[in-house]
N, C-alpha and C. Protein backbone atom coordinates (compact mmCIF):
# COMPACT_ATOMS: atom_id res chain seq x y z
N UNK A 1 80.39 76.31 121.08
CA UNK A 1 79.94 77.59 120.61
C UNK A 1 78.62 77.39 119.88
N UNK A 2 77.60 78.49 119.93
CA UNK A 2 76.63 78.11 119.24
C UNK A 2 76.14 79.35 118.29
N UNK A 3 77.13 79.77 117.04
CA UNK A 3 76.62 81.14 116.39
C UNK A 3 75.82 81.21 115.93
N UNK A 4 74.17 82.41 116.04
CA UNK A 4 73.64 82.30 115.51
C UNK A 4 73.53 82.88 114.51
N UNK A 5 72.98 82.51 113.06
CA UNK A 5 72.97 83.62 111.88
C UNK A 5 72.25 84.04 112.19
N UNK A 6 72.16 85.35 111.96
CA UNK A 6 71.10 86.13 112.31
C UNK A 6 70.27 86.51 110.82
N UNK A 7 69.00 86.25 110.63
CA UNK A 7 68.47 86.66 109.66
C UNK A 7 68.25 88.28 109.54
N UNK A 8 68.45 88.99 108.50
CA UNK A 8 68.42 90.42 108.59
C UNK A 8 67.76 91.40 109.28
N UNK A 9 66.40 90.66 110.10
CA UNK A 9 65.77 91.72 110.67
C UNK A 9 65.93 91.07 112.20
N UNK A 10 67.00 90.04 112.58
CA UNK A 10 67.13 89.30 113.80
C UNK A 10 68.18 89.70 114.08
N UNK A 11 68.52 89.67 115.55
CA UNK A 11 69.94 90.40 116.04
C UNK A 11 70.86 89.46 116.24
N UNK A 12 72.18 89.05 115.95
CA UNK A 12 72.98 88.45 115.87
C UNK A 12 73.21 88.10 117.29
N UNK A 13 74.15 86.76 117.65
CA UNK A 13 74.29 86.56 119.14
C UNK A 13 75.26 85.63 118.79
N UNK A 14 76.35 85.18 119.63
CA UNK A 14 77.35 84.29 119.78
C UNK A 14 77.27 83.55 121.43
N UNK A 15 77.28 82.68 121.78
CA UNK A 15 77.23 81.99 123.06
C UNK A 15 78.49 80.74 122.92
N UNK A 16 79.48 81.09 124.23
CA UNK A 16 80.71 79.87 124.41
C UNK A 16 79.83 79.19 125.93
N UNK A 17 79.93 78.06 125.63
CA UNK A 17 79.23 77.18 126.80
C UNK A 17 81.06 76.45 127.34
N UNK A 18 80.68 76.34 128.47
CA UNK A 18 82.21 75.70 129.04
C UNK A 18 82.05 74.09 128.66
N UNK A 19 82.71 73.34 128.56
CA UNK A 19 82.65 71.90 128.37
C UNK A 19 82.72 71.03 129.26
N UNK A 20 83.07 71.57 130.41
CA UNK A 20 82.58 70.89 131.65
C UNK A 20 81.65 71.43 132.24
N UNK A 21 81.37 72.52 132.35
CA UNK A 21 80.02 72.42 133.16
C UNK A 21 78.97 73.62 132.21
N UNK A 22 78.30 72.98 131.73
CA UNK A 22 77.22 73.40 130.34
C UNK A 22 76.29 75.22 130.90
N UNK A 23 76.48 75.13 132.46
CA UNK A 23 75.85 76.44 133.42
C UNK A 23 76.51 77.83 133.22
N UNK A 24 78.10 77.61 132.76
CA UNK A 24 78.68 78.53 133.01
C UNK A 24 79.46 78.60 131.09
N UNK A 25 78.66 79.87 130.92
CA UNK A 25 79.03 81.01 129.25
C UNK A 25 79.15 81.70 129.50
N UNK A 26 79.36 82.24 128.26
CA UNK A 26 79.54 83.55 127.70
C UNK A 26 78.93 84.26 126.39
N UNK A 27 77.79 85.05 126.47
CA UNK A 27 77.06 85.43 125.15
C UNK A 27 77.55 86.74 124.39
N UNK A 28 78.01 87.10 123.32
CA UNK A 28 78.15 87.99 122.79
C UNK A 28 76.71 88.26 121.90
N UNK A 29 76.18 89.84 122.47
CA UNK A 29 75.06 89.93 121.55
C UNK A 29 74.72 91.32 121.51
N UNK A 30 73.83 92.15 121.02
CA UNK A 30 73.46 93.27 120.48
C UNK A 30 74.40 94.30 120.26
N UNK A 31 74.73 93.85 118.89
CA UNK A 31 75.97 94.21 117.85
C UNK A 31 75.14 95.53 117.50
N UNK A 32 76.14 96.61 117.90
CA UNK A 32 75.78 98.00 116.98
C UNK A 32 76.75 98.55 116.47
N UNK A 33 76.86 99.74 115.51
CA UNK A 33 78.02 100.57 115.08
C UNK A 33 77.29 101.64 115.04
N UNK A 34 78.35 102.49 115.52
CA UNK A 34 78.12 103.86 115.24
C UNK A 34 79.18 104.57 114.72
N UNK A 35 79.81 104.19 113.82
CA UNK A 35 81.06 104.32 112.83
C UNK A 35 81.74 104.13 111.81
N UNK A 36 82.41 104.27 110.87
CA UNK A 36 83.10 102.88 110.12
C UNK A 36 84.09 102.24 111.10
N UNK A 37 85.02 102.56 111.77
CA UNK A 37 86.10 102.17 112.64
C UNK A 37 86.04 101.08 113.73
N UNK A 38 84.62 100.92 114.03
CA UNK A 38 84.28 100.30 115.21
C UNK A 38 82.60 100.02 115.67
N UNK A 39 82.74 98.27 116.18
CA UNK A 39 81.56 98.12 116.31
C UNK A 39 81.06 97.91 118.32
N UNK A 40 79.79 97.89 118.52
CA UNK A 40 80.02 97.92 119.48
C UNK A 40 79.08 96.26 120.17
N UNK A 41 79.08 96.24 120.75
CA UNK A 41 78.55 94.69 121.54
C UNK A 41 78.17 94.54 123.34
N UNK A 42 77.71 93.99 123.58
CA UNK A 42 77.18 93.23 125.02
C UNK A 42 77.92 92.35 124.96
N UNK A 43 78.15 91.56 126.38
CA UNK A 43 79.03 90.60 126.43
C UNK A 43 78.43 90.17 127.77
N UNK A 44 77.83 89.09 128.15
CA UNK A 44 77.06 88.33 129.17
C UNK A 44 77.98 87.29 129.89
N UNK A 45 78.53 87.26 131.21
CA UNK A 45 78.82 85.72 131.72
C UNK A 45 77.55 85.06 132.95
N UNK A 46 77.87 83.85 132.24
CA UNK A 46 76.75 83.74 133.31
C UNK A 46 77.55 82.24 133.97
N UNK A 47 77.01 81.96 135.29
CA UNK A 47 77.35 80.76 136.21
C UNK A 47 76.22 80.30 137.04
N UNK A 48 76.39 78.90 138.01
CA UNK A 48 75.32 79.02 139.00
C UNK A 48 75.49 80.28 139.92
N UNK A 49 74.76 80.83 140.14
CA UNK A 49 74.74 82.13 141.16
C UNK A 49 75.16 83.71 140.37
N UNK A 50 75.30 83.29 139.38
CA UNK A 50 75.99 84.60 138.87
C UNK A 50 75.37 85.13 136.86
N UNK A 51 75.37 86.17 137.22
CA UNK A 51 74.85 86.63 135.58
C UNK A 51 75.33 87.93 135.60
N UNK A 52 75.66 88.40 134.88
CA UNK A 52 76.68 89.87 134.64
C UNK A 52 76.78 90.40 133.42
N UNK A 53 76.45 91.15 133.00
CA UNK A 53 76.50 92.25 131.66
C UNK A 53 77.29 93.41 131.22
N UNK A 54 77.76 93.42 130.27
CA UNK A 54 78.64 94.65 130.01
C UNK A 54 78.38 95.11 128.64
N UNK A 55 77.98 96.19 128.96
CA UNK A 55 77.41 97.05 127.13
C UNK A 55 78.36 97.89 127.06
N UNK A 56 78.54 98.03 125.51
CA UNK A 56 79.06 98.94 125.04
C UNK A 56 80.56 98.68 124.47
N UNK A 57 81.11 97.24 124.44
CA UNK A 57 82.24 96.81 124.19
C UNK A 57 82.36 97.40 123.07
N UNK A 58 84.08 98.03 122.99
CA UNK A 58 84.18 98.23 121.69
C UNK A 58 85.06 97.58 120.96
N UNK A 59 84.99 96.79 119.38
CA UNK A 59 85.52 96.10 118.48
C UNK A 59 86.02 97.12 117.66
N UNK A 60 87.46 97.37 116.95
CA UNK A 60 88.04 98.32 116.36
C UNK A 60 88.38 97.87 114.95
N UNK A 61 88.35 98.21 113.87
CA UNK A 61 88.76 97.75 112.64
C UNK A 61 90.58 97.76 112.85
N UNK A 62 90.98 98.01 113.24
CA UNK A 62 92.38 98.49 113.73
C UNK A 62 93.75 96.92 113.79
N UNK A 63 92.21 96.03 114.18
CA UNK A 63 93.12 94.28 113.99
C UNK A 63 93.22 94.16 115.78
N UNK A 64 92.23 95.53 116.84
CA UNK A 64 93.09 95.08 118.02
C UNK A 64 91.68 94.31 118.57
N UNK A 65 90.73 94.40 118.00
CA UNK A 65 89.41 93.32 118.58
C UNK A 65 89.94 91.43 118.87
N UNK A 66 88.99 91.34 119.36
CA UNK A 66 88.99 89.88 119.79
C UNK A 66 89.39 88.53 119.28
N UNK A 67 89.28 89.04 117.62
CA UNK A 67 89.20 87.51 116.97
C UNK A 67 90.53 87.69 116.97
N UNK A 68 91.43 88.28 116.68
CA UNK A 68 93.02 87.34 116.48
C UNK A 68 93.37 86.14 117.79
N UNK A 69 93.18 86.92 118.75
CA UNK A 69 93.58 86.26 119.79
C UNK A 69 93.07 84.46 120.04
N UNK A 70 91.71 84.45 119.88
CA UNK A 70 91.45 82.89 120.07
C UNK A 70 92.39 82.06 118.40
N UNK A 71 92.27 82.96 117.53
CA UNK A 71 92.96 82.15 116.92
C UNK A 71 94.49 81.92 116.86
N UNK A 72 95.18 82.97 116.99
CA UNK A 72 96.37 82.33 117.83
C UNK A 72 96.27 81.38 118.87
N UNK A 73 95.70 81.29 119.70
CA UNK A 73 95.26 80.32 120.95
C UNK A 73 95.27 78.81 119.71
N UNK A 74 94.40 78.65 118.98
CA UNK A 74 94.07 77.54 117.99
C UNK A 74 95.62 77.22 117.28
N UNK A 75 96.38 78.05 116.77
CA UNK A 75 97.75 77.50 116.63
C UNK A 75 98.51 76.91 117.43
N UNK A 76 98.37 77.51 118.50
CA UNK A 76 98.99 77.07 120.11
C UNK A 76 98.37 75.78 120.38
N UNK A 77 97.46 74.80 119.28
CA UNK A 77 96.76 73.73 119.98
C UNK A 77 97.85 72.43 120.99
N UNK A 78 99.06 72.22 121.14
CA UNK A 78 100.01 71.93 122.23
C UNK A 78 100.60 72.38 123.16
N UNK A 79 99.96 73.38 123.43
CA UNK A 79 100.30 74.01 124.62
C UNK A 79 100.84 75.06 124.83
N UNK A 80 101.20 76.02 125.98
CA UNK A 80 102.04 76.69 126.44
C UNK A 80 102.32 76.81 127.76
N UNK A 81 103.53 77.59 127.98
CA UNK A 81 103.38 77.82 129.51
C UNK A 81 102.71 79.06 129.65
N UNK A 82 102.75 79.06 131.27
CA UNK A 82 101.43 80.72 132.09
C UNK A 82 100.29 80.78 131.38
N UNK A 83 100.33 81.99 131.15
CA UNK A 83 98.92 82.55 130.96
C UNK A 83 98.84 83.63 129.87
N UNK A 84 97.96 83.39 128.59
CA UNK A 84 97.98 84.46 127.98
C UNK A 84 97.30 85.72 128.15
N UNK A 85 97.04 86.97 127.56
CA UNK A 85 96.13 87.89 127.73
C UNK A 85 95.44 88.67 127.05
N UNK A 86 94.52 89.18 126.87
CA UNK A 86 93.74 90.11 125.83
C UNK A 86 92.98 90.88 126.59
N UNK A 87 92.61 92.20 126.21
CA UNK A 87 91.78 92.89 126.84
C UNK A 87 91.48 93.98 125.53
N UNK A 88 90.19 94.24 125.75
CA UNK A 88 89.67 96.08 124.94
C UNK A 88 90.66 96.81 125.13
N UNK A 89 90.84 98.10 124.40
CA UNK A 89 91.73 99.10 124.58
C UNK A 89 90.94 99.81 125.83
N UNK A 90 89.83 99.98 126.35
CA UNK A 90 89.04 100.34 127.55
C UNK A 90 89.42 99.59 128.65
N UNK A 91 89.92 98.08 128.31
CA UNK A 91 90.28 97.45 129.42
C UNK A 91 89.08 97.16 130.56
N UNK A 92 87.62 96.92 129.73
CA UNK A 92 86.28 96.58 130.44
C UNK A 92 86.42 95.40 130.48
N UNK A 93 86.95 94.21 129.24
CA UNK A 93 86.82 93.26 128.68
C UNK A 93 88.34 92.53 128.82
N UNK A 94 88.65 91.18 129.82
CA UNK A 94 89.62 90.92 129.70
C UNK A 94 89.25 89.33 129.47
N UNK A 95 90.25 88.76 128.49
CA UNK A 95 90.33 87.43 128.19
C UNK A 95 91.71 87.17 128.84
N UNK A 96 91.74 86.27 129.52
CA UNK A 96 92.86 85.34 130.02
C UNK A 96 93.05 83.53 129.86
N UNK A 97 93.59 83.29 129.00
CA UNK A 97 93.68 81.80 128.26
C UNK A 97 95.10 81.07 129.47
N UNK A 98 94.94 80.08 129.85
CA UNK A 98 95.55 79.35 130.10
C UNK A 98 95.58 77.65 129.68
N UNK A 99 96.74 76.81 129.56
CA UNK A 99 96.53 75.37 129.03
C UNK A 99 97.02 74.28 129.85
N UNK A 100 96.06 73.64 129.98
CA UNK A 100 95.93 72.19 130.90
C UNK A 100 96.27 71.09 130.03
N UNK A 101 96.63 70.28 130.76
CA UNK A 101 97.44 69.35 130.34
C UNK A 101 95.80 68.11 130.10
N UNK A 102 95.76 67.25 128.84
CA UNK A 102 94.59 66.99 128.49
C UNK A 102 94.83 68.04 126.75
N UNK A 103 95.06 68.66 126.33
CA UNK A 103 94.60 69.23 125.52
C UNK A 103 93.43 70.78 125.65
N UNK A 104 93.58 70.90 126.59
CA UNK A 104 92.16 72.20 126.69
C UNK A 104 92.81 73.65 127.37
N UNK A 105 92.17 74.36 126.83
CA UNK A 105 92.24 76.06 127.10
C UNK A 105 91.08 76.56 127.99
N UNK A 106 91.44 77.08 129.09
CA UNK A 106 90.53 77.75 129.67
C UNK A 106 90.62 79.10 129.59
N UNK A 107 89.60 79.70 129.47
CA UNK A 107 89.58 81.28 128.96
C UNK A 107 88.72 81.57 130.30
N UNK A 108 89.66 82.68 131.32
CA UNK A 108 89.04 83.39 132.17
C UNK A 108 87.89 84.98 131.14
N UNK A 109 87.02 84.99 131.09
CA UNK A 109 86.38 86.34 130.83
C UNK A 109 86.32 87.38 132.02
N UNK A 110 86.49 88.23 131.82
CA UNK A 110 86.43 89.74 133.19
C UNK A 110 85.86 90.70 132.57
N UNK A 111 84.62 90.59 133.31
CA UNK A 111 83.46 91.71 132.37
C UNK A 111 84.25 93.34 133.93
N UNK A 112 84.36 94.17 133.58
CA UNK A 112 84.42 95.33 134.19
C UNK A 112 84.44 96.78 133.84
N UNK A 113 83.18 96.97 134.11
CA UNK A 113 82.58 98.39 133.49
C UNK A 113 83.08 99.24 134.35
N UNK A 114 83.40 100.37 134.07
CA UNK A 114 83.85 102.09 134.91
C UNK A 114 85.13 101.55 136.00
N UNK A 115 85.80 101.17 135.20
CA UNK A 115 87.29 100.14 136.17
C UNK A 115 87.23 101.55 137.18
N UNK A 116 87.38 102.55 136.48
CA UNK A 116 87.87 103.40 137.31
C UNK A 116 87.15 104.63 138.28
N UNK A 117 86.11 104.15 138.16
CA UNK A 117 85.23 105.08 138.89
C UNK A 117 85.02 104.31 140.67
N UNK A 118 84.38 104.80 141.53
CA UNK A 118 84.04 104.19 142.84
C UNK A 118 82.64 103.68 142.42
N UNK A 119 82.35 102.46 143.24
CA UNK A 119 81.34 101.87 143.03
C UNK A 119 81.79 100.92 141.78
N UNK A 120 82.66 100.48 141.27
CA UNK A 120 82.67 100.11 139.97
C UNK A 120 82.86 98.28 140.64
N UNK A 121 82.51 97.42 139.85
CA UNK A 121 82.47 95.98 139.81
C UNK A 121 83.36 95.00 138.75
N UNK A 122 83.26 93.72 139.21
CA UNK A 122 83.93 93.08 138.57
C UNK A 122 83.55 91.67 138.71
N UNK A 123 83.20 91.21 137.53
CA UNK A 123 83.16 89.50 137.12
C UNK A 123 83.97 88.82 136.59
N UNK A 124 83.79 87.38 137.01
CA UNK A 124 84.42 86.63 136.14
C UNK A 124 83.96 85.11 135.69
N UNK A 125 83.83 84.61 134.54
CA UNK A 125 83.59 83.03 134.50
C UNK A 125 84.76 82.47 133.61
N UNK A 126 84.83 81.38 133.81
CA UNK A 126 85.84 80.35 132.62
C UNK A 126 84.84 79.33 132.25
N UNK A 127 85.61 79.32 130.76
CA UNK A 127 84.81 78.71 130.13
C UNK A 127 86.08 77.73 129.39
N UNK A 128 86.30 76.37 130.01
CA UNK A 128 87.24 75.06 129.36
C UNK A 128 86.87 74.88 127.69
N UNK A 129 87.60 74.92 127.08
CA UNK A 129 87.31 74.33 125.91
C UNK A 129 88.73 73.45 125.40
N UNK A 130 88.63 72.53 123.82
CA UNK A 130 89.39 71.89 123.82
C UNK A 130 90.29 72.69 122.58
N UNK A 131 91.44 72.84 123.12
CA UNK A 131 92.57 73.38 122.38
C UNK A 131 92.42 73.36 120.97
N UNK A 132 92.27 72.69 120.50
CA UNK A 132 92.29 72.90 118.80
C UNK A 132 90.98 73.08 118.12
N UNK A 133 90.22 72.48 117.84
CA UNK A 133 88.93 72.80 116.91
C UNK A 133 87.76 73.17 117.40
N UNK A 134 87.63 73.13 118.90
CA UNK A 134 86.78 73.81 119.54
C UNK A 134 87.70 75.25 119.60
N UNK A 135 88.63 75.43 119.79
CA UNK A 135 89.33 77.14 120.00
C UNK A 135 89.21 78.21 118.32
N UNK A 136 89.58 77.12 117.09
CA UNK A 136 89.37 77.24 115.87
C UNK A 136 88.16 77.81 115.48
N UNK A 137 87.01 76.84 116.16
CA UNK A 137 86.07 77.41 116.08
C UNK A 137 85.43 78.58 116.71
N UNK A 138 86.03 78.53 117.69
CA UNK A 138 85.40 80.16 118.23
C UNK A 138 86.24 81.17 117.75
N UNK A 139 86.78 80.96 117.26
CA UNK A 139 88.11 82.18 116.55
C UNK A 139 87.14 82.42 115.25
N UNK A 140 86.43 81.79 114.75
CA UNK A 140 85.88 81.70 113.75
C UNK A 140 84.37 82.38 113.69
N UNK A 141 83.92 81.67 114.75
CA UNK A 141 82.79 82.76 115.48
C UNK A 141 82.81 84.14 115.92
N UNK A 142 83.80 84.17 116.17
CA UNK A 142 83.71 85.91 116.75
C UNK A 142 83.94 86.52 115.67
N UNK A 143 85.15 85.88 114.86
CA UNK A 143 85.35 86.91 113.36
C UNK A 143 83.66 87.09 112.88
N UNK A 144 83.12 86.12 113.16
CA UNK A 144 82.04 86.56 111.98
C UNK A 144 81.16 86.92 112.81
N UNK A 145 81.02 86.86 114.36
CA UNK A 145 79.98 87.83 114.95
C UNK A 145 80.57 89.25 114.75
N UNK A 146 81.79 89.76 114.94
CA UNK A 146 81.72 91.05 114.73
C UNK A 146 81.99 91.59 113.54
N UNK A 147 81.94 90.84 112.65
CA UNK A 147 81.92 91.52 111.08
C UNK A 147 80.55 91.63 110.58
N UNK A 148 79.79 91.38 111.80
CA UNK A 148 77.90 91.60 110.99
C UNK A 148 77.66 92.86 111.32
N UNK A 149 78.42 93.56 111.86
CA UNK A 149 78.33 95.41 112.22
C UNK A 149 78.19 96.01 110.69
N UNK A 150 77.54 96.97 110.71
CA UNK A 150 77.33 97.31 109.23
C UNK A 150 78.40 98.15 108.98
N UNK A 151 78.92 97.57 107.21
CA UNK A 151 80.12 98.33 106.78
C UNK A 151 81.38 97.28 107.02
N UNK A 152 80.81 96.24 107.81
CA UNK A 152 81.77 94.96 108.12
C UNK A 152 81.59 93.73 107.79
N UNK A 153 80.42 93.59 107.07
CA UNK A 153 80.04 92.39 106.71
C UNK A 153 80.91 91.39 105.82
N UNK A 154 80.84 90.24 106.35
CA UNK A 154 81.27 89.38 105.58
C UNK A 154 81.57 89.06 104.33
């Protein structure tokens, strides 16, 4: 993970790089609010051949945003069976964690804007990381990328 602080007049950004192959992330970046309740975000995967964007994610003060989930994942650092899941209440944004034997979590991302309209699309990258303090740490990162929404700050 590589969070950046963002200095006050710089826009915040979060990037998960996979650990096997350094080509294929995931950037969280141009954090807005237009609320107290909820912030909003971009969310980028990128691969060889592939780059994909989704604006407008929404983060909810509500506890149902992103960060619980990797950090449960970080308790889970021995494993589980299947596959876990997370998604937005929009269901644009889906995280799917699964665990390999080795110690590591792979997190499928599924960027999908207007699920339900015609014409609508769908991505996906994984990004391997290692079960415990690399997962810790991105649990840690996202809390604090989306608490830089104003009214959420740290």
């Amino acid at each position: 993970m590589s969070p950046q602080d963002a200095a006050p007049d710089e826009p915040a950004e979060l990037t998960v790089h996979c650990q096997d192959d350094r080509a294929v992330s995931v950037r969280f970046c141009d954090l807005f609010d237009e609320d107290p309740d909820c912030v909003h975000y971009a969310i980028e995967g990128r691969a060889a051949g592939l780059s994909a964007r989704l604006d407008g994610v929404a983060a909810w003060n509500r506890g149902t945003d992103l960060a619980p989930f990797p950090e449960e994942l970080s308790e889970s650092f021995r494993g589980w069976d299947g596959e876990r899941v997370w998604q937005t209440n929009d269901r644009d944004l889906t995280v799917r964690a699964v665990f390999r034997s080795g110690g590591h979590v792979g997190l499928t991302w599924t960027l999908r804007p207007w699920h339900t309209s015609v014409g609508s699309w769908e991505a996906s990258v994984t990004t391997w990381l290692e079960a415990g303090e690399q997962m810790s740490t991105l649990a840690a990162d996202v809390r604090h990328f989306l608490g830089q929404g104003a009214g959420r700050r740290e």
